[in-house]
C-alpha atoms as a PDB file:
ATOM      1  CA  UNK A   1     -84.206 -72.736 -20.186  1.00  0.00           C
ATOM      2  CA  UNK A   2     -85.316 -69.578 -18.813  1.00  0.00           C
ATOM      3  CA  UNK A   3     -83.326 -70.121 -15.513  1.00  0.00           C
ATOM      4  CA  UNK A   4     -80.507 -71.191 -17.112  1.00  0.00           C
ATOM      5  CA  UNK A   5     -80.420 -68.179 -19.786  1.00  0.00           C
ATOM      6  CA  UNK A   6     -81.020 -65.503 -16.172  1.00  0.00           C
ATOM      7  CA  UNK A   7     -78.320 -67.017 -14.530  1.00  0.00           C
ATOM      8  CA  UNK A   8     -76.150 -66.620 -17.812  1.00  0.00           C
ATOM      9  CA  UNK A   9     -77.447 -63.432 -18.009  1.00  0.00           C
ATOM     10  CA  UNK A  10     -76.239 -62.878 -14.434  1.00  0.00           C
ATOM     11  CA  UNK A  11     -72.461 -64.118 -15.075  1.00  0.00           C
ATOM     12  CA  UNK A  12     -72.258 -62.133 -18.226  1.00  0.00           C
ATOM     13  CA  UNK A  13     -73.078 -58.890 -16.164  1.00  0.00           C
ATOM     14  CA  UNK A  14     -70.397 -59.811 -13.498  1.00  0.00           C
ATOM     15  CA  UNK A  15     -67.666 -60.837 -16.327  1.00  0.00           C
ATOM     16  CA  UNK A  16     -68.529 -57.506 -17.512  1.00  0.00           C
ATOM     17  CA  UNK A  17     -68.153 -55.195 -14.503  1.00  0.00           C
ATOM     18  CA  UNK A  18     -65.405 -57.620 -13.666  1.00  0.00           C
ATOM     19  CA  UNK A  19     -63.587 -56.900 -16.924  1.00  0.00           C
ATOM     20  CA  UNK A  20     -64.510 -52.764 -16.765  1.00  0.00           C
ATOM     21  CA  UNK A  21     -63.176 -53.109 -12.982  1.00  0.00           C
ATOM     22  CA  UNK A  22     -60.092 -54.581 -14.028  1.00  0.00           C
ATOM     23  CA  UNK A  23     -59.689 -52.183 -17.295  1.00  0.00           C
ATOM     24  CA  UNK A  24     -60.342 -49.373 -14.978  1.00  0.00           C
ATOM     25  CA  UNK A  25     -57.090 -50.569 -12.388  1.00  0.00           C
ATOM     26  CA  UNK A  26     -55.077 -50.989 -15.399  1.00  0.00           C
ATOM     27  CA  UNK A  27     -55.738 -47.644 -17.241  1.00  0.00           C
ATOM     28  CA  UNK A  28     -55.146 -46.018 -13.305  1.00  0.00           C
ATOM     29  CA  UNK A  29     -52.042 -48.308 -13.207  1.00  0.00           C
ATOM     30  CA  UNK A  30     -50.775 -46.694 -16.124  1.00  0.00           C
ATOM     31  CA  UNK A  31     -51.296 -43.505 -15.960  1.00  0.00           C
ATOM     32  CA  UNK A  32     -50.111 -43.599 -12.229  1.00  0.00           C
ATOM     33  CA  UNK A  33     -46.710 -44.966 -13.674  1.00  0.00           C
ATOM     34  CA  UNK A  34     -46.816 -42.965 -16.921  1.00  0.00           C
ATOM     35  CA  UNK A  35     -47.052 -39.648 -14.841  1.00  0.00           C
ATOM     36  CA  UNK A  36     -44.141 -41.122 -12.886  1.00  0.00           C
ATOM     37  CA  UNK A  37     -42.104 -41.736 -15.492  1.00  0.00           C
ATOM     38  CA  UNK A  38     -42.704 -38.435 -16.896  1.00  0.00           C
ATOM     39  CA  UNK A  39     -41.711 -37.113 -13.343  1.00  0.00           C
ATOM     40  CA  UNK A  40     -38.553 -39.419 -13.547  1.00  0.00           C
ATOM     41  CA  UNK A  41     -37.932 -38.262 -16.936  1.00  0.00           C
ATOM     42  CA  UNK A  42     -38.416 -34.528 -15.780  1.00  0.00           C
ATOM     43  CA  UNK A  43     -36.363 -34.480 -12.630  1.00  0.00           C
ATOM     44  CA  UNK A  44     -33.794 -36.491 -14.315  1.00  0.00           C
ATOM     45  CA  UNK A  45     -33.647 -33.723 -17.036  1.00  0.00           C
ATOM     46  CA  UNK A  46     -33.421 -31.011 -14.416  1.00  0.00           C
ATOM     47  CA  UNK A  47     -30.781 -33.270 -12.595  1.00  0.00           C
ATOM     48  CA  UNK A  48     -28.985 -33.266 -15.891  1.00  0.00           C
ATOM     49  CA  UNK A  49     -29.548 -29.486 -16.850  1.00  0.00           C
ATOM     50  CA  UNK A  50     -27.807 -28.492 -13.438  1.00  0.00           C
ATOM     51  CA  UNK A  51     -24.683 -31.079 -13.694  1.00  0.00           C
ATOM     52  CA  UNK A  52     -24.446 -28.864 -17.500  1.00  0.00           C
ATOM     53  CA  UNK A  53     -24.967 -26.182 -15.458  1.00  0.00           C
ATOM     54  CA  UNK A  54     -22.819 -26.630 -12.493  1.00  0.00           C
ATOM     55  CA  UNK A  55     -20.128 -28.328 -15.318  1.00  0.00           C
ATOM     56  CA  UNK A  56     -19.969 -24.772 -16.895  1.00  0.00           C
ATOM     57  CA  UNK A  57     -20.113 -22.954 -13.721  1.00  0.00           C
ATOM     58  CA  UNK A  58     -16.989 -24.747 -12.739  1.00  0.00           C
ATOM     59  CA  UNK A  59     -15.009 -24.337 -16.092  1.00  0.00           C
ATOM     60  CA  UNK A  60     -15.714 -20.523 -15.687  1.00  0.00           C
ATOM     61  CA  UNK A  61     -14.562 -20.274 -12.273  1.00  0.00           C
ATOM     62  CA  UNK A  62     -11.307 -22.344 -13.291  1.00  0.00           C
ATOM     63  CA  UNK A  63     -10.517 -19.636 -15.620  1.00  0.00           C
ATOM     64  CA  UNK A  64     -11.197 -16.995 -13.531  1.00  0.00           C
ATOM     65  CA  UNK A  65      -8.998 -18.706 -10.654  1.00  0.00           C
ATOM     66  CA  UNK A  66      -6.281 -19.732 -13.732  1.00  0.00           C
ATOM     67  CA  UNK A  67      -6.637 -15.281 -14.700  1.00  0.00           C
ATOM     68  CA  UNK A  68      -6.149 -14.774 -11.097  1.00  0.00           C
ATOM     69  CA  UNK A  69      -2.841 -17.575 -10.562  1.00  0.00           C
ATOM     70  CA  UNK A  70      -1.610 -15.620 -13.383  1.00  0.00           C
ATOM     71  CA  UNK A  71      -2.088 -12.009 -12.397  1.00  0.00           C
ATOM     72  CA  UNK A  72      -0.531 -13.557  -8.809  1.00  0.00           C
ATOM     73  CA  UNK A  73       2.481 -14.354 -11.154  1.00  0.00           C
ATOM     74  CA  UNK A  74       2.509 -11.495 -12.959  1.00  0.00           C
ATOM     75  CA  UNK A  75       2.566  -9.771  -9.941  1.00  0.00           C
ATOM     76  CA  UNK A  76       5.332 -11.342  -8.486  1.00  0.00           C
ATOM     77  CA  UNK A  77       7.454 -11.113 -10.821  1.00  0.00           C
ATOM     78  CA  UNK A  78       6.973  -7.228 -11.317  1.00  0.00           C
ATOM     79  CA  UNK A  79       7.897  -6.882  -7.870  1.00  0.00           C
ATOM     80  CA  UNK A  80      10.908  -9.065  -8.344  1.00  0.00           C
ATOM     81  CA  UNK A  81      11.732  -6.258 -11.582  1.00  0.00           C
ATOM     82  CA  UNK A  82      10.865  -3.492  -9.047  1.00  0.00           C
ATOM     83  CA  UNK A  83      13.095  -4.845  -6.529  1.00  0.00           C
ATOM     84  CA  UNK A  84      15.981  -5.661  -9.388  1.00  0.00           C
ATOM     85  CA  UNK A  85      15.540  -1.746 -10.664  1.00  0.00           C
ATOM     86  CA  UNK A  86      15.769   0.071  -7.554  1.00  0.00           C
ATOM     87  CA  UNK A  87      18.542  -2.124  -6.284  1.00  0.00           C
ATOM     88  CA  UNK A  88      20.466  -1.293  -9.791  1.00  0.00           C
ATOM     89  CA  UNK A  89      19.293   2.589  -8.867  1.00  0.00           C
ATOM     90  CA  UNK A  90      19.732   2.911  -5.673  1.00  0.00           C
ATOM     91  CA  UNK A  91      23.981   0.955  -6.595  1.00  0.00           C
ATOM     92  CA  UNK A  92      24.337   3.207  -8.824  1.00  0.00           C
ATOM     93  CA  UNK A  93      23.678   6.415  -6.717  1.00  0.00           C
ATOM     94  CA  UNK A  94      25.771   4.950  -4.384  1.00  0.00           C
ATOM     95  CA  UNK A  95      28.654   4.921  -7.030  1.00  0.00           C
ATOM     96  CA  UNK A  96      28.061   8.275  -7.901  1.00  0.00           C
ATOM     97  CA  UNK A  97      28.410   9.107  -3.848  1.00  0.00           C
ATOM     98  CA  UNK A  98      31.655   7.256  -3.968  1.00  0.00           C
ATOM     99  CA  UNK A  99      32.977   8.869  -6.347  1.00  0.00           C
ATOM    100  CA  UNK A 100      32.259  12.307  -5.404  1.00  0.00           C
ATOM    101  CA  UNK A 101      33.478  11.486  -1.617  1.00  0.00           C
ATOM    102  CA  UNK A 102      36.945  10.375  -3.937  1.00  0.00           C
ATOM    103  CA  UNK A 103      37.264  13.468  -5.802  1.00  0.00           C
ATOM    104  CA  UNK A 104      36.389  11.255  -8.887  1.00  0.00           C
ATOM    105  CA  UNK A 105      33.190  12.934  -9.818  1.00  0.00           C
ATOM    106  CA  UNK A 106      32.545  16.615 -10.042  1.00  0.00           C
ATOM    107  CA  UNK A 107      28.943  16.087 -10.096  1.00  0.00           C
ATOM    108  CA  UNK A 108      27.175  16.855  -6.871  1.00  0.00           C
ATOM    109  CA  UNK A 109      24.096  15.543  -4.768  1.00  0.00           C
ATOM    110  CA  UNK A 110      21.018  17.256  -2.682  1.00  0.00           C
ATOM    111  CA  UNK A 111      18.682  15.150  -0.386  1.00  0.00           C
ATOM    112  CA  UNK A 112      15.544  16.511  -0.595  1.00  0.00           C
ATOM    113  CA  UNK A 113      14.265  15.587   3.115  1.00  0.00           C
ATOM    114  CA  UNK A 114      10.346  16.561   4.511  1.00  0.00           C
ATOM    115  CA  UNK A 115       9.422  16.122   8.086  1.00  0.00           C
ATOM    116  CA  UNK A 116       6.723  15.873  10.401  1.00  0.00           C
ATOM    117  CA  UNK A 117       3.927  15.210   8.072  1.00  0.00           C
ATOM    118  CA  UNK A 118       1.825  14.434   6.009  1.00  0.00           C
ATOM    119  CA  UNK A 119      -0.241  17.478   5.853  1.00  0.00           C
ATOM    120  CA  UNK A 120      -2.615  18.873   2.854  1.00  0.00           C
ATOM    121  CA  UNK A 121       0.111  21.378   1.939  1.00  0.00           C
ATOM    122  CA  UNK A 122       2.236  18.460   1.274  1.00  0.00           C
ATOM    123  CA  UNK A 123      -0.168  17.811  -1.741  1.00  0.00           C
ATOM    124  CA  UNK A 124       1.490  20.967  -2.995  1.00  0.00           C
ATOM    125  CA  UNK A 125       5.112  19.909  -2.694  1.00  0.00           C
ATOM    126  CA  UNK A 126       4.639  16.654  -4.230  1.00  0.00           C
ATOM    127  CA  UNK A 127       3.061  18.604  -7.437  1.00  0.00           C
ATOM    128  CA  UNK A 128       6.627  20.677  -7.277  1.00  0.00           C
ATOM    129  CA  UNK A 129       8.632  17.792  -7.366  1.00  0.00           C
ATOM    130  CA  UNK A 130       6.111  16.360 -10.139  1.00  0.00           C
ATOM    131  CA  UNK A 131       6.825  19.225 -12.285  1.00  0.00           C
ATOM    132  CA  UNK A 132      10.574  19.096 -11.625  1.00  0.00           C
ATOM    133  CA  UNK A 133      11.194  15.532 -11.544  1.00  0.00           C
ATOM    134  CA  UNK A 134      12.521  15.164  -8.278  1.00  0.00           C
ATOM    135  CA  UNK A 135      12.059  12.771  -5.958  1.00  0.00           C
ATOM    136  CA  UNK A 136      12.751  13.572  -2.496  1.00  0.00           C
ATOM    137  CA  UNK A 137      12.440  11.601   1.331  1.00  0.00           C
ATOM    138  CA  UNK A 138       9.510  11.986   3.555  1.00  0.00           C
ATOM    139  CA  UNK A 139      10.311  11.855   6.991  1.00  0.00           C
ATOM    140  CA  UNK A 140       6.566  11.008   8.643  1.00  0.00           C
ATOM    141  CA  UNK A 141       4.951  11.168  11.719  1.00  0.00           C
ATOM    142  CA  UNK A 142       1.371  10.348  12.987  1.00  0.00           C
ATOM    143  CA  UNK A 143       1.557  12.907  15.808  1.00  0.00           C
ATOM    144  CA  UNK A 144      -1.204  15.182  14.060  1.00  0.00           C
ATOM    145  CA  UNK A 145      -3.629  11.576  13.670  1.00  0.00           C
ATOM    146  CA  UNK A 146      -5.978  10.632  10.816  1.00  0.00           C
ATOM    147  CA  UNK A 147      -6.592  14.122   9.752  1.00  0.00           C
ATOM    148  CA  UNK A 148      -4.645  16.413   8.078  1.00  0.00           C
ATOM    149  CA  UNK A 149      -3.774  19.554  10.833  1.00  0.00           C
ATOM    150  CA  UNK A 150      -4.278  22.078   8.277  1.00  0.00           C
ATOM    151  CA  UNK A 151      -7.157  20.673   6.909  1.00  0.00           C
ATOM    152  CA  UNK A 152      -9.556  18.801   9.721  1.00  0.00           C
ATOM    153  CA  UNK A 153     -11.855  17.529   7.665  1.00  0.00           C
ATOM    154  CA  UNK A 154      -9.673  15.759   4.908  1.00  0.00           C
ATOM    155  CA  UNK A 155      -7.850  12.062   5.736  1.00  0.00           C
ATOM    156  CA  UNK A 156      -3.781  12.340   5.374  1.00  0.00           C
ATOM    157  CA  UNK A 157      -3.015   9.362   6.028  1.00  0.00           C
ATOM    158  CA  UNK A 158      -3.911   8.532   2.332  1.00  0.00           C
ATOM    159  CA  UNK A 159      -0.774  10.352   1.495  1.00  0.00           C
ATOM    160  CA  UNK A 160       1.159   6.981   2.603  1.00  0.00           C
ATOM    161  CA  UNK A 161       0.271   5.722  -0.849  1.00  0.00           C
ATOM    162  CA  UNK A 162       0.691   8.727  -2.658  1.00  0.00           C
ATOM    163  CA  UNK A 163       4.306   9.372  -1.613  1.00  0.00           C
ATOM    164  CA  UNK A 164       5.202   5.860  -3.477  1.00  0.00           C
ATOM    165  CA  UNK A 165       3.235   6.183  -6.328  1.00  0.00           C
ATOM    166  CA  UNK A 166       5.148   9.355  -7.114  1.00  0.00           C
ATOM    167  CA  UNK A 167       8.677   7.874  -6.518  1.00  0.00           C
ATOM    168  CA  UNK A 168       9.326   8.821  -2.834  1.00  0.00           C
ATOM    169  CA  UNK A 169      11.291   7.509  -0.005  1.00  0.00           C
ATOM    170  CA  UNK A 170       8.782   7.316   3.416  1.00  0.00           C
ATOM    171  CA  UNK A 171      11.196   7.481   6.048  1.00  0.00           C
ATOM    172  CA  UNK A 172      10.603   7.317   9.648  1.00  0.00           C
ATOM    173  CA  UNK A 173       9.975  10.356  12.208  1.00  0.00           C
ATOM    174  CA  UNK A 174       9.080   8.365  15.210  1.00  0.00           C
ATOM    175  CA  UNK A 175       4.713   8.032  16.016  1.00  0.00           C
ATOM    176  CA  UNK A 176       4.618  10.724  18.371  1.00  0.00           C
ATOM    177  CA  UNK A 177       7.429  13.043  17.686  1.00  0.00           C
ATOM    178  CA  UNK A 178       6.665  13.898  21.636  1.00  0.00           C
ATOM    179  CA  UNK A 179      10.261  15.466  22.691  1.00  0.00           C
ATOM    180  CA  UNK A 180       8.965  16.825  25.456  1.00  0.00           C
ATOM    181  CA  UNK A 181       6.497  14.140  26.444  1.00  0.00           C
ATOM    182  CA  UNK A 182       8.245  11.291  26.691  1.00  0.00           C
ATOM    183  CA  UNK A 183       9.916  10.096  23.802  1.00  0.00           C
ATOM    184  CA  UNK A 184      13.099  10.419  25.177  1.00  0.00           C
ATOM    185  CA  UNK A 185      12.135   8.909  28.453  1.00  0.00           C
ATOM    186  CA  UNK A 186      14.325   5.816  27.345  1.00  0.00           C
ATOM    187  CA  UNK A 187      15.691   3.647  24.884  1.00  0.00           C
ATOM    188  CA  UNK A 188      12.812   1.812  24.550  1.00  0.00           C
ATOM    189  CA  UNK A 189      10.240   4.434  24.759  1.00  0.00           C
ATOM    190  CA  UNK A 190      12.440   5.481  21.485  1.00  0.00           C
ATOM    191  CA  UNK A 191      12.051   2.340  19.835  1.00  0.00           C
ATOM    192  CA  UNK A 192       8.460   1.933  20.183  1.00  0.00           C
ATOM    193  CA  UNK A 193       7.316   4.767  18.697  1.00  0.00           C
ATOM    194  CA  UNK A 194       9.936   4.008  15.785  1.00  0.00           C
ATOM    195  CA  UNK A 195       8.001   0.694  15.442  1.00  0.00           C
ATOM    196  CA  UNK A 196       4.922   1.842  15.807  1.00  0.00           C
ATOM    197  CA  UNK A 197       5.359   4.478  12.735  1.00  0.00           C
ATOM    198  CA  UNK A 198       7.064   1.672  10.906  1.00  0.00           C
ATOM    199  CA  UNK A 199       3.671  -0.696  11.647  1.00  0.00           C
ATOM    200  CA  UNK A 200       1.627   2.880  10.355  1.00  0.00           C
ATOM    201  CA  UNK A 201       3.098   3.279   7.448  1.00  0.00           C
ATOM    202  CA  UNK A 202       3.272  -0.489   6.343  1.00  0.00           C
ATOM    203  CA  UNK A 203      -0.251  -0.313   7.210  1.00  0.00           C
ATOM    204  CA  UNK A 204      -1.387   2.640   4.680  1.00  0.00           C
ATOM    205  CA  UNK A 205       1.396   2.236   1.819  1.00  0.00           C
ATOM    206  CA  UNK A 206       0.439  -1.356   0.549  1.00  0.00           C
ATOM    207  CA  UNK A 207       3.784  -3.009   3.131  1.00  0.00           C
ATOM    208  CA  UNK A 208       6.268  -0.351   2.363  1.00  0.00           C
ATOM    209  CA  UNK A 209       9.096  -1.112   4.847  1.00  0.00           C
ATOM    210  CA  UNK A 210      10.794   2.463   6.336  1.00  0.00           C
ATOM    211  CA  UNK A 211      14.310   1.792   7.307  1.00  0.00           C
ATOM    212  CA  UNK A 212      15.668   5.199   7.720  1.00  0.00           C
ATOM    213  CA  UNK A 213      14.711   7.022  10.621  1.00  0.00           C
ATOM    214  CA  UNK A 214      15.335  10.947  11.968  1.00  0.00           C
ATOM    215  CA  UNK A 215      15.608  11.795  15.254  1.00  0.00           C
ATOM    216  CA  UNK A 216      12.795  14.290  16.392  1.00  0.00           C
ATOM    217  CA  UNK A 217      14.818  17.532  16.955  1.00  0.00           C
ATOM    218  CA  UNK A 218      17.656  15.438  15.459  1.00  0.00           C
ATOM    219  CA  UNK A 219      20.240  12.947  16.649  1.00  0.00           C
ATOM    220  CA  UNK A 220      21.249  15.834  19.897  1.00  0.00           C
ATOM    221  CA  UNK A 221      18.033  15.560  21.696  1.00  0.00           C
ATOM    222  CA  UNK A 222      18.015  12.114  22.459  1.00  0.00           C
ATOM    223  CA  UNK A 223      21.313  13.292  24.960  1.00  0.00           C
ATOM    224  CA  UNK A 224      22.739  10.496  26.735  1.00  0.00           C
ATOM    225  CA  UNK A 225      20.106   7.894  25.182  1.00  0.00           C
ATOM    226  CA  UNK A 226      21.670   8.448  21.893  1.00  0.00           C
ATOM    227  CA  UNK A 227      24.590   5.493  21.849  1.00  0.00           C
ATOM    228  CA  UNK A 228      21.848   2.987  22.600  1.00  0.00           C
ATOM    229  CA  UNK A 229      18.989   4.283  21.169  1.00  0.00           C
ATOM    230  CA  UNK A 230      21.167   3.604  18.000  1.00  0.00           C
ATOM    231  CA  UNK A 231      22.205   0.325  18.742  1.00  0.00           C
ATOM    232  CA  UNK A 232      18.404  -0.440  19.189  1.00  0.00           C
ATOM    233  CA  UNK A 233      18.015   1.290  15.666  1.00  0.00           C
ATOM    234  CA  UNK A 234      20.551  -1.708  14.498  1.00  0.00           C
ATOM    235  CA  UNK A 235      19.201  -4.092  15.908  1.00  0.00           C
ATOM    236  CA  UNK A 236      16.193  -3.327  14.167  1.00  0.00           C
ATOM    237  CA  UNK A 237      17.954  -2.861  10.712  1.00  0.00           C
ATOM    238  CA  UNK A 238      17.508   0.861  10.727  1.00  0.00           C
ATOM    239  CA  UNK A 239      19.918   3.755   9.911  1.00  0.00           C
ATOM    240  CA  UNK A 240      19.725   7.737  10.799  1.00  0.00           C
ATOM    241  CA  UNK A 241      20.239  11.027   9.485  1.00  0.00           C
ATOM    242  CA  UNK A 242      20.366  14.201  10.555  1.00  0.00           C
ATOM    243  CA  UNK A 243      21.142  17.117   8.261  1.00  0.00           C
ATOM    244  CA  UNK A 244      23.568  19.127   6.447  1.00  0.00           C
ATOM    245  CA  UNK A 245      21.403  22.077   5.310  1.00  0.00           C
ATOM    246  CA  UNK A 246      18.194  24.308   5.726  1.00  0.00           C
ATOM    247  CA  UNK A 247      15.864  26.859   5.478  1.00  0.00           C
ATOM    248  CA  UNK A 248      14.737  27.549   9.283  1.00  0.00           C
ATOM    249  CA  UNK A 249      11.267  26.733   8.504  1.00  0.00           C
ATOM    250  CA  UNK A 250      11.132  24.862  11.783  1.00  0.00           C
ATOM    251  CA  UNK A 251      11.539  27.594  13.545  1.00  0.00           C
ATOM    252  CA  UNK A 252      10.042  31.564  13.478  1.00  0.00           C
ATOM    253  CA  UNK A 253      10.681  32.006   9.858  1.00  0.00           C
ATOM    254  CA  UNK A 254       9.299  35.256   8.996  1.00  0.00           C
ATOM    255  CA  UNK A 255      10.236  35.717   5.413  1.00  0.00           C
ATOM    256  CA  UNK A 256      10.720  33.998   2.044  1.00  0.00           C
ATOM    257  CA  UNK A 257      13.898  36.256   2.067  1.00  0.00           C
ATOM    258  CA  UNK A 258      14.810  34.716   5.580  1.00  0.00           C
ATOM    259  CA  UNK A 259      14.026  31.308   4.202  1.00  0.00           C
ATOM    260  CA  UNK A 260      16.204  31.643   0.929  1.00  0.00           C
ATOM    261  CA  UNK A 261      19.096  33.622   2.823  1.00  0.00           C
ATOM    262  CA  UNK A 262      19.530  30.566   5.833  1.00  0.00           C
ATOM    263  CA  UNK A 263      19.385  27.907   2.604  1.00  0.00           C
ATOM    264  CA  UNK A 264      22.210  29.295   0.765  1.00  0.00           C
ATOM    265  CA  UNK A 265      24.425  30.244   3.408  1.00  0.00           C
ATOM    266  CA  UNK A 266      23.996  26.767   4.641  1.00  0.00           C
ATOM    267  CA  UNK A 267      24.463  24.506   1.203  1.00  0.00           C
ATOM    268  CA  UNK A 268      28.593  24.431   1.206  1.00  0.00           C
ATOM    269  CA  UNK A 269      29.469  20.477   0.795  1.00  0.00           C
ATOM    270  CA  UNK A 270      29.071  18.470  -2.610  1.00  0.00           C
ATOM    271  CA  UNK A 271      26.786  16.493  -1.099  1.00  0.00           C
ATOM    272  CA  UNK A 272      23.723  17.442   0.953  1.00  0.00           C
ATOM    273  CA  UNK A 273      20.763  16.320   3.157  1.00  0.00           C
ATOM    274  CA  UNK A 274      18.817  19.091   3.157  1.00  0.00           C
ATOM    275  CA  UNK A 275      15.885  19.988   6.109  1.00  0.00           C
ATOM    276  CA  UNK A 276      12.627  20.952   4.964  1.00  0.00           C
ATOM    277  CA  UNK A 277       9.171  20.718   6.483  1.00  0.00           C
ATOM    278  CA  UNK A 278       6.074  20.361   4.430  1.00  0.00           C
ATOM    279  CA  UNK A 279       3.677  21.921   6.513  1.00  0.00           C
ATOM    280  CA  UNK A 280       6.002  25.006   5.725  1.00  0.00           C
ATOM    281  CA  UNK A 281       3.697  27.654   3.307  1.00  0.00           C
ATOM    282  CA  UNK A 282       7.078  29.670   2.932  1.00  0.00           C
ATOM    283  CA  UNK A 283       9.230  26.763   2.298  1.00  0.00           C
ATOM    284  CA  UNK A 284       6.731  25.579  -0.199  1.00  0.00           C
ATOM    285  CA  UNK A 285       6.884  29.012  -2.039  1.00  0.00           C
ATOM    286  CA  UNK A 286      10.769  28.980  -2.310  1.00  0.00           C
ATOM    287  CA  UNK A 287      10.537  25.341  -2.898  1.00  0.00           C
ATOM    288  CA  UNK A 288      10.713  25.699  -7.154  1.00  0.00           C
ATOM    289  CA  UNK A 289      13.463  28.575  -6.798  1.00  0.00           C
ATOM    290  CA  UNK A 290      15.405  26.360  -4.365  1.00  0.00           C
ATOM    291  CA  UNK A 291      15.293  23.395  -6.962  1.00  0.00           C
ATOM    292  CA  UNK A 292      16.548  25.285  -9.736  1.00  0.00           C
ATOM    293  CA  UNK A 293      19.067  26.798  -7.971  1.00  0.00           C
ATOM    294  CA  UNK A 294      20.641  23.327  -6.817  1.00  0.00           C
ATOM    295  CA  UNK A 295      20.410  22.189 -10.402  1.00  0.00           C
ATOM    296  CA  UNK A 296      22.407  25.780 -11.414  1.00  0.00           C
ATOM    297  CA  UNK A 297      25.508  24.581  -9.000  1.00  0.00           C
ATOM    298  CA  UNK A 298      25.715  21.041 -10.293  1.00  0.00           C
ATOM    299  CA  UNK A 299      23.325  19.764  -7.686  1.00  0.00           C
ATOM    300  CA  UNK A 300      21.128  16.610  -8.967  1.00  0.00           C
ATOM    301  CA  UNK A 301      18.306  15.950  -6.427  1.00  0.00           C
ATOM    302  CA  UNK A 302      17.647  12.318  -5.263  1.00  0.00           C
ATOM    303  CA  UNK A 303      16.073  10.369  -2.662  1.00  0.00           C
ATOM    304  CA  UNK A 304      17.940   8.410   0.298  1.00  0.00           C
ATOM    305  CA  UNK A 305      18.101   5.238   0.632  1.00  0.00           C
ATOM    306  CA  UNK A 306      19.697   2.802   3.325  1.00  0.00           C
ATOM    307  CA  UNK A 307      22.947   1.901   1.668  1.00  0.00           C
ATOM    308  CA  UNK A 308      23.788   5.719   1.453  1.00  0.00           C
ATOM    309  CA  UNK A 309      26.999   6.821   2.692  1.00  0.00           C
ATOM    310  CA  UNK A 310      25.196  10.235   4.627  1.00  0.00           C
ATOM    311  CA  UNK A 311      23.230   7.258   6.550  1.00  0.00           C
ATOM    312  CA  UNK A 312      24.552   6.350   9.648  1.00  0.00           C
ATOM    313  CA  UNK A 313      24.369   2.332  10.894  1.00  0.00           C
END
């Protein structure tokens, strides 16, 4: 009996640790798996806040893309309307030329025209023209560079953008404007500094494409290159202009007086292209008197465009 009830004693101690060995597996068994089902259930949470989150990040930037298609749209169809309104203006100028060329019309017509710049002082004769309402042609050039020459330390070539947010024409005065250094070496030397301005000017006004173009020192200079520099200009879908009137400011003008005096002697045809230069201080200062005395003879101040009958093609 007594071995018999050690030995039982014995097996009832192994069941035991047996049992508390096996309880302790299971209770590690589960909460091994219980911690990685919590760690399934987090990271598919955090898998399911970022789809939300991606979801919504998506649907915002299909909006913004959907704002942006339609601002595209909107866009393009304001240019269209821009297009379709200065086509309608610029026909309807061109009827009024017609007419006046016919003897039709008793109303007459200045061209404002500016060359050589832009300089700072051209700030100036845009705030005129502002005050006037008149919009005029810029005849530009980059032969004074990035700078403005009468003011080193400001850019000009902002200007580009100025001249058609206020209503202007940019027309083209060749890169260079180098008469006597090669410009008028050849046709071509002609032509590429006409494209190069062209290139400038698309560059700093947003695409604006010039398509009028003044000879530097005016159609005379170019001499015996003339004939083909212009077919060149054709060729290129440009027209030129010289001019019909002036002040003298670019040459030794020495006086307002001088300046007004060489103006009205020289404004005797119902229409006009008149030469001014905007790095002129004198021109600038006879500038409002010159307006309103164009508007006192019947004169209404415009800007030229391609189809113009004072633009030769």
């Amino acid at each position: 009996m007594g071995r018999k009830s050690k030995k039982s004693g014995k097996l009832f101690i192994v069941s035991s640790i047996f049992l508390l060995l096996i309880s302790i597996i299971f209770l590690l068994a589960y909460f091994y798996f219980d911690t990685e089902i919590h760690k399934t259930d987090k990271k598919n949470g955090t898998i399911i806040k970022l789809k939300e989150e991606k979801n919504v990040l998506l649907t915002s930037k299909k909006e913004e893309l959907s704002k942006i298609e339609a601002n595209i749209t909107e866009l393009d169809d304001l240019e269209t309307k821009l297009f379709n309104t200065k086509k309608k203006y610029y026909g309807t100028i061109k009827e009024l030329e017609d007419q006046i060329i016919s003897g039709k019309n008793d109303k007459k017509i200045a061209y404002l025209t500016f060359d050589d710049g832009p300089y700072y002082n051209t700030y100036k004769v845009l705030d005129i023209l502002d005050k006037y309402g008149v919009s005029a042609t810029f005849f530009t050039t980059t032969i004074n560079g990035e700078n403005c020459y009468d003011k080193k330390d400001t850019n000009c070539l902002v200007l580009y953008k100025e001249y058609v947010k206020r209503g202007h024409t940019i027309a083209n005065h060749t890169f260079t404007h180098a008469i006597w250094r090669g410009l008028y070496k050849s046709a071509d030397s002609f032509i590429e500094a006409v494209i190069n301005q062209e290139n400038q000017v698309k560059k700093y006004a947003d695409g604006y494409k010039t398509n009028i173009v003044r000879f530097p020192g005016g159609s005379s200079t170019a001499g015996k290159l003339k004939t083909s520099i212009i077919e060149k200009l054709r060729e290129k879908g440009y027209g030129w202009v010289d001019w019909s009137a002036q002040d003298g400011d670019g040459g030794s003008l020495k006086s307002t007086e001088e300046a007004w005096n060489n103006l009205k002697s020289s404004i005797n045809q119902d229409i006009e292209v008149i030469l001014f230069h905007d790095y002129s201080s004198i021109t600038t200062e006879i500038l409002p008197e010159a307006i309103e005395y164009l508007d006192s003879k019947g004169y209404v101040m415009l800007p030229l465009f391609y189809e113009s009958n004072v633009i030769n093609k």
